[in-house]
Protein backbone atom coordinates (compact mmCIF):
# COMPACT_ATOMS: atom_id res chain seq x y z
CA UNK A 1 0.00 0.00 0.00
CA UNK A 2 2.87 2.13 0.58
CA UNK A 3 3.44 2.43 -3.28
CA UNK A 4 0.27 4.88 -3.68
CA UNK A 5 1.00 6.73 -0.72
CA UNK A 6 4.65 7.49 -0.74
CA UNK A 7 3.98 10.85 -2.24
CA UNK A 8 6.46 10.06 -5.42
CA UNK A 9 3.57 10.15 -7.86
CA UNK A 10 1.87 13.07 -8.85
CA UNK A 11 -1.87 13.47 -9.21
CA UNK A 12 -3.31 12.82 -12.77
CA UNK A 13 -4.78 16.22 -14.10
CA UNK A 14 -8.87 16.17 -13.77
CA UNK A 15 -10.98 14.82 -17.01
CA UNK A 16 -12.86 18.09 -18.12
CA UNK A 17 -15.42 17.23 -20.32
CA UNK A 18 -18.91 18.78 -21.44
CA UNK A 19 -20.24 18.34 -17.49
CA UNK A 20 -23.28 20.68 -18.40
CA UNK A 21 -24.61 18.19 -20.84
CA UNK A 22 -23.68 15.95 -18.56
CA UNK A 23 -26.04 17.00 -15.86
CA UNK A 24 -28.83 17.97 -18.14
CA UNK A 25 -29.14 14.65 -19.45
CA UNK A 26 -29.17 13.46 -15.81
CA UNK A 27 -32.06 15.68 -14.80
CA UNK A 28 -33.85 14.74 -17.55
CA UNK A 29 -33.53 11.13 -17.00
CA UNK A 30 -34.52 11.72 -13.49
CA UNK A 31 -37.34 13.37 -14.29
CA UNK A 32 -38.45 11.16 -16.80
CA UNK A 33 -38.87 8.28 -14.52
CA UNK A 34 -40.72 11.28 -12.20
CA UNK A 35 -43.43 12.17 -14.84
CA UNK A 36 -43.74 8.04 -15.77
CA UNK A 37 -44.31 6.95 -12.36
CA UNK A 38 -46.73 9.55 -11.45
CA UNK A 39 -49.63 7.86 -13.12
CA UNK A 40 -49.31 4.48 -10.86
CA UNK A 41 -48.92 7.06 -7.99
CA UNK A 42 -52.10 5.16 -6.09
CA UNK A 43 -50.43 1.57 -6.73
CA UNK A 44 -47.16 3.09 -4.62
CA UNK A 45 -48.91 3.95 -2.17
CA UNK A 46 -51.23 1.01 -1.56
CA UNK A 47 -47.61 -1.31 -1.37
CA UNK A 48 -46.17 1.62 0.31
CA UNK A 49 -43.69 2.25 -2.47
CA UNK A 50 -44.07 6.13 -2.64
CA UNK A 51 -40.77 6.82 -2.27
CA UNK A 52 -39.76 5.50 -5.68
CA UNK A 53 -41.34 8.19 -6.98
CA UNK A 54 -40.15 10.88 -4.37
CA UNK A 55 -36.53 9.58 -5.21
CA UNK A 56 -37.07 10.40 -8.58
CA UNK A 57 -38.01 14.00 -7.79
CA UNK A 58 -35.43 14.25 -5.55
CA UNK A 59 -32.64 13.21 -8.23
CA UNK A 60 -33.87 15.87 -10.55
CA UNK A 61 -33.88 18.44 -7.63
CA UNK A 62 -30.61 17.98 -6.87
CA UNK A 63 -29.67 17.66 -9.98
CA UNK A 64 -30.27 21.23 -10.46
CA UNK A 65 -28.28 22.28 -8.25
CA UNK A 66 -25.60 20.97 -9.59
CA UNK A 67 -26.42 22.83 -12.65
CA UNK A 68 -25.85 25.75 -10.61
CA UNK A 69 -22.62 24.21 -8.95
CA UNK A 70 -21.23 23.47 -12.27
CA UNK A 71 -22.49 27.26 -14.08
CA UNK A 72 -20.66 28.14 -10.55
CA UNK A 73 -17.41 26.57 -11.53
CA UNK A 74 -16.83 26.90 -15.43
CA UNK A 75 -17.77 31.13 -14.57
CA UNK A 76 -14.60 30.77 -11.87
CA UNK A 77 -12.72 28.74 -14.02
CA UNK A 78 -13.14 31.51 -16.72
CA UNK A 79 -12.21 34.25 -14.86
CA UNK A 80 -9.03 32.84 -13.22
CA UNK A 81 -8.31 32.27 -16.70
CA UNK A 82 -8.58 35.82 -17.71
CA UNK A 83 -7.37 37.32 -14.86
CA UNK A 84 -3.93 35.06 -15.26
CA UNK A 85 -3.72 36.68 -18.88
């Protein structure tokens, strides 16, 4: 285990890749399976299942937030750039 942690490697640079995409197709998914499940909305609840469908909301709320988080991080990463040049 020593051979990861002896601090002679360096850290590989992060993957950037098109993360906004990313997370809209994410929240869309999520919601998807929100709007789908809503019509069997009385079957969850009669087996007690409701939270499928409240998980499903939830991913797609959060979700947006990282919209935000990542809008958040390509402005910074944009204006260290032009402040560095």
């Amino acid at each position: 285990m020593n051979r990861w942690t002896d601090g002679q490697r360096e850290a590989p640079e992060p993957l950037e890749g098109p993360v906004r995409g990313t997370v809209l197709v994410g929240i869309g998914v999520w919601l998807l399976l929100f709007l789908g499940q809503l019509p069997f909305y009385g079957w969850y609840e009669d087996h007690g299942h409701t939270w499928f469908i409240w998980t499903c909301a939830a991913g797609a709320g959060l979700g947006l937030l990282g919209l935000w988080y990542v809008r958040a991080r390509e402005r910074a990463i944009r204006r260290e750039a032009q402040d560095s040049a």
